[in-house]
PDB file of N, CA and C in Angstrom:
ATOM      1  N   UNK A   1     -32.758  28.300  20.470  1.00  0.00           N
ATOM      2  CA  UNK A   1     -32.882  26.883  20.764  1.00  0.00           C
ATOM      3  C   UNK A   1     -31.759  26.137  20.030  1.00  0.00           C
ATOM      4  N   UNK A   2     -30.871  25.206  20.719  1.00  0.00           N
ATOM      5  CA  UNK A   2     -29.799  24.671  20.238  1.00  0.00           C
ATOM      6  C   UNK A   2     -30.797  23.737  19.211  1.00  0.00           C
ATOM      7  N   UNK A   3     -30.051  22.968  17.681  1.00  0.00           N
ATOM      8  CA  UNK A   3     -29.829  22.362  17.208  1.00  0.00           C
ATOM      9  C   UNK A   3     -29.759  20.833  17.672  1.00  0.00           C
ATOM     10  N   UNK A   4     -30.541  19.863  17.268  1.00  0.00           N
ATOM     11  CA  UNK A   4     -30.723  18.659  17.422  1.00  0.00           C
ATOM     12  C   UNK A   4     -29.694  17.589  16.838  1.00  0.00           C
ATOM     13  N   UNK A   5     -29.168  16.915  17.618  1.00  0.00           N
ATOM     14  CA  UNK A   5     -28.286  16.101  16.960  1.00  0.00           C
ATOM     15  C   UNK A   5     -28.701  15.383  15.570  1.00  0.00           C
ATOM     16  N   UNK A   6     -30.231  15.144  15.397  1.00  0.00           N
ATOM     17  CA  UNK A   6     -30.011  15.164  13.744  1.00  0.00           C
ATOM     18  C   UNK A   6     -29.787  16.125  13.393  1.00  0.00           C
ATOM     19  N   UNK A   7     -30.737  17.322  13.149  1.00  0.00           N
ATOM     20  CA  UNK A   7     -30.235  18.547  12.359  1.00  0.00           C
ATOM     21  C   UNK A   7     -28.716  18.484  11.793  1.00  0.00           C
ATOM     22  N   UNK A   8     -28.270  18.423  13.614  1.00  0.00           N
ATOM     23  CA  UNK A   8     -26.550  18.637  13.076  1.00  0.00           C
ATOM     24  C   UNK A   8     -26.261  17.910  11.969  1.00  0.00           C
ATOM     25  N   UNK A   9     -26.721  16.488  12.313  1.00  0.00           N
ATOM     26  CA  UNK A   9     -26.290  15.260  11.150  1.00  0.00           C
ATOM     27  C   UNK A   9     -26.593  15.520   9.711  1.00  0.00           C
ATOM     28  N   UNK A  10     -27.986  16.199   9.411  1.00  0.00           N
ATOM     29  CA  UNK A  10     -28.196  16.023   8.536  1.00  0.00           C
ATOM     30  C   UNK A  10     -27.599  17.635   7.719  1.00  0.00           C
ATOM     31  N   UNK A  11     -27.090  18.925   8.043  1.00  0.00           N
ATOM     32  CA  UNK A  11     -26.832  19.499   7.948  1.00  0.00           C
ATOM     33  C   UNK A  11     -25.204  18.887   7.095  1.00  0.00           C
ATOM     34  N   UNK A  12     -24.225  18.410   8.553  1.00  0.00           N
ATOM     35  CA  UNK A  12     -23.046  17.838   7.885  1.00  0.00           C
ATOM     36  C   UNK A  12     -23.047  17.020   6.952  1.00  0.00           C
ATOM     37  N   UNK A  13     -24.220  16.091   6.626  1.00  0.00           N
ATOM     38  CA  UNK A  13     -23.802  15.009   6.025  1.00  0.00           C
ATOM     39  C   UNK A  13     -24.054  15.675   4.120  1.00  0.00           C
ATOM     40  N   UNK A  14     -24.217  16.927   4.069  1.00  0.00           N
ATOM     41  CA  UNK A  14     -24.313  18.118   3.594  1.00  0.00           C
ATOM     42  C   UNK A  14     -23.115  18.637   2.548  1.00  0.00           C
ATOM     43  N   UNK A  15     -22.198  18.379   3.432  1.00  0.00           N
ATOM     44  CA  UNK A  15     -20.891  19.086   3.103  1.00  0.00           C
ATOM     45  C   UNK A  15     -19.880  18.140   2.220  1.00  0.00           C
ATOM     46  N   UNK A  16     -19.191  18.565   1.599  1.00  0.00           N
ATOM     47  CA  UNK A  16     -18.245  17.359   0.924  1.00  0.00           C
ATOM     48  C   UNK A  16     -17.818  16.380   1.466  1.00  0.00           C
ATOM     49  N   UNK A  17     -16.785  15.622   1.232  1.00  0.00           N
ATOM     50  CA  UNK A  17     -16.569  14.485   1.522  1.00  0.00           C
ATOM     51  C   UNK A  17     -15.286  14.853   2.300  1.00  0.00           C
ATOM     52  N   UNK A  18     -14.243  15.479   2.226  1.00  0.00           N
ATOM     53  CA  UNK A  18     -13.299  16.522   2.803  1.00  0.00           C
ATOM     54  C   UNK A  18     -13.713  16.927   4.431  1.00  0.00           C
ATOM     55  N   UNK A  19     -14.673  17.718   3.732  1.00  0.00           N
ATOM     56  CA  UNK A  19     -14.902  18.807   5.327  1.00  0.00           C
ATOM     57  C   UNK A  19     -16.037  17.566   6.177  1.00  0.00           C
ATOM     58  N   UNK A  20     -16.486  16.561   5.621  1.00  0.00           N
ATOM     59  CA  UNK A  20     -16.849  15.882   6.688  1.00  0.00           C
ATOM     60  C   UNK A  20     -15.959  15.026   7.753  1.00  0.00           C
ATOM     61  N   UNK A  21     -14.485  14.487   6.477  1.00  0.00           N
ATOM     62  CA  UNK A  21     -13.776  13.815   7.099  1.00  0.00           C
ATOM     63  C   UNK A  21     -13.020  14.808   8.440  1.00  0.00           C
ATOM     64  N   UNK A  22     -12.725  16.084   8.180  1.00  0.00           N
ATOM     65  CA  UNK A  22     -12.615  17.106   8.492  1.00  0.00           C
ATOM     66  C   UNK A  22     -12.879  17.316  10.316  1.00  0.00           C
ATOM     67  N   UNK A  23     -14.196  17.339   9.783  1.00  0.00           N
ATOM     68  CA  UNK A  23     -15.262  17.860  11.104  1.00  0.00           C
ATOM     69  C   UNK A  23     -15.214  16.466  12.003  1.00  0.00           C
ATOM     70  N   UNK A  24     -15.049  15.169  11.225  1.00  0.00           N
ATOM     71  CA  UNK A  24     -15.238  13.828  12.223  1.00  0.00           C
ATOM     72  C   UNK A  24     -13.981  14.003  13.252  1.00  0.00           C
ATOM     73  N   UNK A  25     -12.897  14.169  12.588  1.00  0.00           N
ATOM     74  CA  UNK A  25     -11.375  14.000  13.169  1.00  0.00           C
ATOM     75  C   UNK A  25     -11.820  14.970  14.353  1.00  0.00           C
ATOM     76  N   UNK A  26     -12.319  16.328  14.124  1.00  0.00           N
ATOM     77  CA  UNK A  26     -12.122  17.460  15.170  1.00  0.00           C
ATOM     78  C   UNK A  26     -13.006  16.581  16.428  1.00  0.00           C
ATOM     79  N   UNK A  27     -14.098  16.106  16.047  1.00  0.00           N
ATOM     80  CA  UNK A  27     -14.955  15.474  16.662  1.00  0.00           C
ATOM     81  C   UNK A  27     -14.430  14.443  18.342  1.00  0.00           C
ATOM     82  N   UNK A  28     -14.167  13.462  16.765  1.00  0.00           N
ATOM     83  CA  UNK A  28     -13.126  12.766  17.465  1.00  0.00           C
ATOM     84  C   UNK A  28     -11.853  13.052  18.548  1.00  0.00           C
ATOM     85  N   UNK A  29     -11.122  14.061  18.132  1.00  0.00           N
ATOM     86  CA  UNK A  29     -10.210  14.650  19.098  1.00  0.00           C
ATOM     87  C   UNK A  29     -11.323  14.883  20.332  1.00  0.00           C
ATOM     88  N   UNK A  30     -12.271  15.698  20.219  1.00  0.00           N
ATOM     89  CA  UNK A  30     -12.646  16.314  21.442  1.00  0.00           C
ATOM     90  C   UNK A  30     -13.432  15.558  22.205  1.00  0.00           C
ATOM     91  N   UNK A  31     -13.219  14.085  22.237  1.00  0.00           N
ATOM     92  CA  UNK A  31     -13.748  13.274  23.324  1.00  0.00           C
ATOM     93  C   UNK A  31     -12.208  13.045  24.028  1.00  0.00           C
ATOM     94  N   UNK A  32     -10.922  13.253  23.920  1.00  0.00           N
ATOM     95  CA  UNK A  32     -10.100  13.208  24.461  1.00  0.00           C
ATOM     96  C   UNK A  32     -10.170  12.035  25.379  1.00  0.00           C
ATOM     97  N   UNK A  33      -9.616  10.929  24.995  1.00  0.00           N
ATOM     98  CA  UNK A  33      -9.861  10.100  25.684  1.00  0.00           C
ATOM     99  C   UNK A  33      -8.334   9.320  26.536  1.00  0.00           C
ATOM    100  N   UNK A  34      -8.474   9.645  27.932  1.00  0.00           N
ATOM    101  CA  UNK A  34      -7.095   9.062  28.115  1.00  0.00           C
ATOM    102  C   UNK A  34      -6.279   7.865  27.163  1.00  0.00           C
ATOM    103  N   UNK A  35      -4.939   8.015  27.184  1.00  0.00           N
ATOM    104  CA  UNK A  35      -4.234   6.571  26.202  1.00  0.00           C
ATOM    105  C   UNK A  35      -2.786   6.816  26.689  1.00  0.00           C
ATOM    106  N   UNK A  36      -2.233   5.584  27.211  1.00  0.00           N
ATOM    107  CA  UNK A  36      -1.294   5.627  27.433  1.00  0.00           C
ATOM    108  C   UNK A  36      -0.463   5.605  26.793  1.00  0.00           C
ATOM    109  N   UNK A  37       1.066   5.941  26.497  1.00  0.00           N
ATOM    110  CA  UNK A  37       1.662   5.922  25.615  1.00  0.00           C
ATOM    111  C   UNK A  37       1.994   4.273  24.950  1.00  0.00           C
ATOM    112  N   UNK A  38       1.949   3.436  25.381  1.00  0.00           N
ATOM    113  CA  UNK A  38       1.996   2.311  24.857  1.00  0.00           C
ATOM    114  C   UNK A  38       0.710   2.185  23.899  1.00  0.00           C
ATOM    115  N   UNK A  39      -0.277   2.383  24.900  1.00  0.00           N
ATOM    116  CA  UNK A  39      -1.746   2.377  23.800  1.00  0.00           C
ATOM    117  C   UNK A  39      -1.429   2.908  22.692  1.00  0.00           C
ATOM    118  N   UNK A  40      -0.679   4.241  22.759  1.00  0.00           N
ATOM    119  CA  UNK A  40      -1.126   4.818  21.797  1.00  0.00           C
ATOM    120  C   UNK A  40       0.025   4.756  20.702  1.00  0.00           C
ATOM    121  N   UNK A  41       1.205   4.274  21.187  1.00  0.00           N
ATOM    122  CA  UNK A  41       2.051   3.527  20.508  1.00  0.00           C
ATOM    123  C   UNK A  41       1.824   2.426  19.316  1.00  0.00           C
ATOM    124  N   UNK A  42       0.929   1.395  19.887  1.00  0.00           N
ATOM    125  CA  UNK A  42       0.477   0.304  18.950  1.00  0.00           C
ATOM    126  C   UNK A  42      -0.981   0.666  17.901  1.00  0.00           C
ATOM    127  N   UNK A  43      -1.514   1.511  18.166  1.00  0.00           N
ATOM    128  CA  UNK A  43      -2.446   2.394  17.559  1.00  0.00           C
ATOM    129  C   UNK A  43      -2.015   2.897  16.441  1.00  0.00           C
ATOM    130  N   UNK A  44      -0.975   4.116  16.758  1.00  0.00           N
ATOM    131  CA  UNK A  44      -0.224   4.603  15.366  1.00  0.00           C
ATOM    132  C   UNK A  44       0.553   3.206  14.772  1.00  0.00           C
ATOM    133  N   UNK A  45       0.595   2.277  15.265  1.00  0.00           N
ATOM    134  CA  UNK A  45       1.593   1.661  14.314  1.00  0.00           C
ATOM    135  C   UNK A  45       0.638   0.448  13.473  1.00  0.00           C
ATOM    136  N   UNK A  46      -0.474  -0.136  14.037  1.00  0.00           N
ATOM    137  CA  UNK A  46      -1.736  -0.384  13.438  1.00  0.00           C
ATOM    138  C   UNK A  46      -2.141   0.249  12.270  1.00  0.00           C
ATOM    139  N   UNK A  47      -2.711   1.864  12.516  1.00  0.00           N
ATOM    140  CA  UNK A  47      -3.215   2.599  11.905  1.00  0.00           C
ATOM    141  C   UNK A  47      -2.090   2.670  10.455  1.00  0.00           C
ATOM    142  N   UNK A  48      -0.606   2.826  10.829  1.00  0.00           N
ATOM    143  CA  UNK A  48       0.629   3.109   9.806  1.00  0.00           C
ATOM    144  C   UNK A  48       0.331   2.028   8.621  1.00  0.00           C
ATOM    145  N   UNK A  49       0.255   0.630   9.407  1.00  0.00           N
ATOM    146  CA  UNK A  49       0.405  -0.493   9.206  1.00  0.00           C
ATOM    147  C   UNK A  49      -0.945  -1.020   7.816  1.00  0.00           C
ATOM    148  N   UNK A  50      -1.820  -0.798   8.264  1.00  0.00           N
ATOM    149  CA  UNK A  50      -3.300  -0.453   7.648  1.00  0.00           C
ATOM    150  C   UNK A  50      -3.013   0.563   6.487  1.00  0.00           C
ATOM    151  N   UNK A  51      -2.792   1.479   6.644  1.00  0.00           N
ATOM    152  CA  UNK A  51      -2.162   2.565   5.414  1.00  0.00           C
ATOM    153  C   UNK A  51      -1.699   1.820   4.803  1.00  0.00           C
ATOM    154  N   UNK A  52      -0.401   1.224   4.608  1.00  0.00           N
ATOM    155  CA  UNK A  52       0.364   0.753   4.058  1.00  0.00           C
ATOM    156  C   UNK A  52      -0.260  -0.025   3.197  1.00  0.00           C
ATOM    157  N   UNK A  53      -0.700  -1.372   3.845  1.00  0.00           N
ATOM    158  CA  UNK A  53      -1.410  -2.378   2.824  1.00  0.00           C
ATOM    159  C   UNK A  53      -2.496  -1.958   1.867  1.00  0.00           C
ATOM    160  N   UNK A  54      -3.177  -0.250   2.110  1.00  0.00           N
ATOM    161  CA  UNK A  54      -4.142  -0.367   1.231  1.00  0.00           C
ATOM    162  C   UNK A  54      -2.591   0.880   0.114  1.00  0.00           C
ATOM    163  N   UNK A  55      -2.045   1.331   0.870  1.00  0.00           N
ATOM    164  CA  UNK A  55      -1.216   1.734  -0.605  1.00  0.00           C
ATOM    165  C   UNK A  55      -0.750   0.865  -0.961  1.00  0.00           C
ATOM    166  N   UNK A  56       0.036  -0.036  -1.086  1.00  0.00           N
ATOM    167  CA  UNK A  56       0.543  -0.997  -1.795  1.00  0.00           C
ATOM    168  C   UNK A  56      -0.161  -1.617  -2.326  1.00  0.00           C
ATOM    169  N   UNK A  57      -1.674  -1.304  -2.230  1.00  0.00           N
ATOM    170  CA  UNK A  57      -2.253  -2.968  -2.911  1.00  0.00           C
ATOM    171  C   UNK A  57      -2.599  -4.329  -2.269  1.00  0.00           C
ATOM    172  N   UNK A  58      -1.421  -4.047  -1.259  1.00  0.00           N
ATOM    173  CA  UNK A  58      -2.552  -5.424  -0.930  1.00  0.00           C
ATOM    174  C   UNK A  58      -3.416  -5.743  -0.630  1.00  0.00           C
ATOM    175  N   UNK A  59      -4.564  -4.857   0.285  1.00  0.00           N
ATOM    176  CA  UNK A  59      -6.222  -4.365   0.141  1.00  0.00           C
ATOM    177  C   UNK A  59      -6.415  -3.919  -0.606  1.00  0.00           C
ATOM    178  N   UNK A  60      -7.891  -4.297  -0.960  1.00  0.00           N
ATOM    179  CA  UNK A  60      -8.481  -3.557  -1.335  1.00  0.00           C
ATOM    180  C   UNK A  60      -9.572  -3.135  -0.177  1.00  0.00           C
ATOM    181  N   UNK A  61      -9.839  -1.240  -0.395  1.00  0.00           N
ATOM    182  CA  UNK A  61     -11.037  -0.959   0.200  1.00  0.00           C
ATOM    183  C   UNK A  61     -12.406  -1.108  -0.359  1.00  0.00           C
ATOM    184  N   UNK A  62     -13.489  -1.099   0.955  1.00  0.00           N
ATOM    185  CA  UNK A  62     -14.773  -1.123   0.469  1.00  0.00           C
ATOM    186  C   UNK A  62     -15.412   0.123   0.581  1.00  0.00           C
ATOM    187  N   UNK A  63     -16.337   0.145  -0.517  1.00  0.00           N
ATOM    188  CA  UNK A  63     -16.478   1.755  -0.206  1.00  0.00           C
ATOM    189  C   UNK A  63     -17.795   1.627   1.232  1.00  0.00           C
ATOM    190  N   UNK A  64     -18.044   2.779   1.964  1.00  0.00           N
ATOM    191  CA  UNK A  64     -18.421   2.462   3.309  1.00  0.00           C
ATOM    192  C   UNK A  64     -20.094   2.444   2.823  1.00  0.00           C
ATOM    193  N   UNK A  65     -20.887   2.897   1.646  1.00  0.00           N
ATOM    194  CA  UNK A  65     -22.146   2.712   1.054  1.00  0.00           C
ATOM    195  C   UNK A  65     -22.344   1.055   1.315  1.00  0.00           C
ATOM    196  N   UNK A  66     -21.478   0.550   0.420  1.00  0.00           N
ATOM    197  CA  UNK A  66     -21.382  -0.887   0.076  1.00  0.00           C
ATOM    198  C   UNK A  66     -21.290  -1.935   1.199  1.00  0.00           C
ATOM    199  N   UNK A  67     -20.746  -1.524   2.256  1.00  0.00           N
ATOM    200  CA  UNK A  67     -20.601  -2.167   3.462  1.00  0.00           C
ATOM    201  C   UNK A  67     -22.045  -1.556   4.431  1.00  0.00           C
ATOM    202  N   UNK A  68     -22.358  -0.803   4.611  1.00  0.00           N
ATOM    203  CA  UNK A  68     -23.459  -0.500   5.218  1.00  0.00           C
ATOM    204  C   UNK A  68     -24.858  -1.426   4.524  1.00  0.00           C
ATOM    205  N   UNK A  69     -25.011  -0.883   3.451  1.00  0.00           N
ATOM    206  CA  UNK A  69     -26.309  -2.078   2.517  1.00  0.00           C
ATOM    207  C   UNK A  69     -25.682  -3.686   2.260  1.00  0.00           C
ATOM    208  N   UNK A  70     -24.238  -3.890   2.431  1.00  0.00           N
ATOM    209  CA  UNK A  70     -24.292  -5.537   3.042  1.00  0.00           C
ATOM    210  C   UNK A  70     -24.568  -5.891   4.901  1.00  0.00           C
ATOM    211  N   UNK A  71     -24.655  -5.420   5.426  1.00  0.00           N
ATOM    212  CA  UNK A  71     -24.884  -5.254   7.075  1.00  0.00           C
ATOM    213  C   UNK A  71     -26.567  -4.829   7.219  1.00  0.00           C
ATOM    214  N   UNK A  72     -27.030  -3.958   6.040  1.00  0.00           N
ATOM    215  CA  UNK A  72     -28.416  -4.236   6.181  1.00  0.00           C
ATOM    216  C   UNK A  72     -29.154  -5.133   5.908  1.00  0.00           C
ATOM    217  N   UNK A  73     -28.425  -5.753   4.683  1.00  0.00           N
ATOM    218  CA  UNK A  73     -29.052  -7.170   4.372  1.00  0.00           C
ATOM    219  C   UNK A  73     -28.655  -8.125   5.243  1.00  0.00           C
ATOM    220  N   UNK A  74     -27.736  -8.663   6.563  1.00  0.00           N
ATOM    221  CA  UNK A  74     -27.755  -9.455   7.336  1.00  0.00           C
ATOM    222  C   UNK A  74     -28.488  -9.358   8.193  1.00  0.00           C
ATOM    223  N   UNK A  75     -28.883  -7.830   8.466  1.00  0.00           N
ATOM    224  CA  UNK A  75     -29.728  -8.059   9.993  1.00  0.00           C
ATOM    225  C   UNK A  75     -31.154  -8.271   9.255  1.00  0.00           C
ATOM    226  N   UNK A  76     -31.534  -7.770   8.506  1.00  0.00           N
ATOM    227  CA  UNK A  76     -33.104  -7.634   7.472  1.00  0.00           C
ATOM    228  C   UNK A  76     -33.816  -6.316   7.681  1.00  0.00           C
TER     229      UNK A  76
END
């Protein structure tokens, strides 16, 4: 009997912090989602762009705990 999409969840959410980021990316790839090269042009350069400001400093990140329990306290 296959595995339940919790199981899965709660199995991965299991694993370090690495092999989850890991397993999301593979994830992610395999919905393959058409993108045109322009799309996907301004995407990487977004995404570059975003990098940048949190290396330099000029963001700061939130850690994603901290943002989830402020989003629980808006809805209640």
């Amino acid at each position: 009997m296959p595995l339940t999409i919790e199981q899965i969840t709660s199995e991965a959410m299991q694993l370090p912090v690495s092999s989850r980021a890991e397993l999301a990316e593979k994830l992610v790839e395999s919905l393959d989602f058409p993108v045109d090269d322009e799309t996907g042009r301004a995407w990487t350069a977004e995404a570059l762009r975003r990098r940048d400001e949190v290396r330099s400093g000029r963001v700061q990140t939130i850690p994603g705990e901290q943002v989830l329990a402020e989003i629980r306290q808006m809805v209640g």
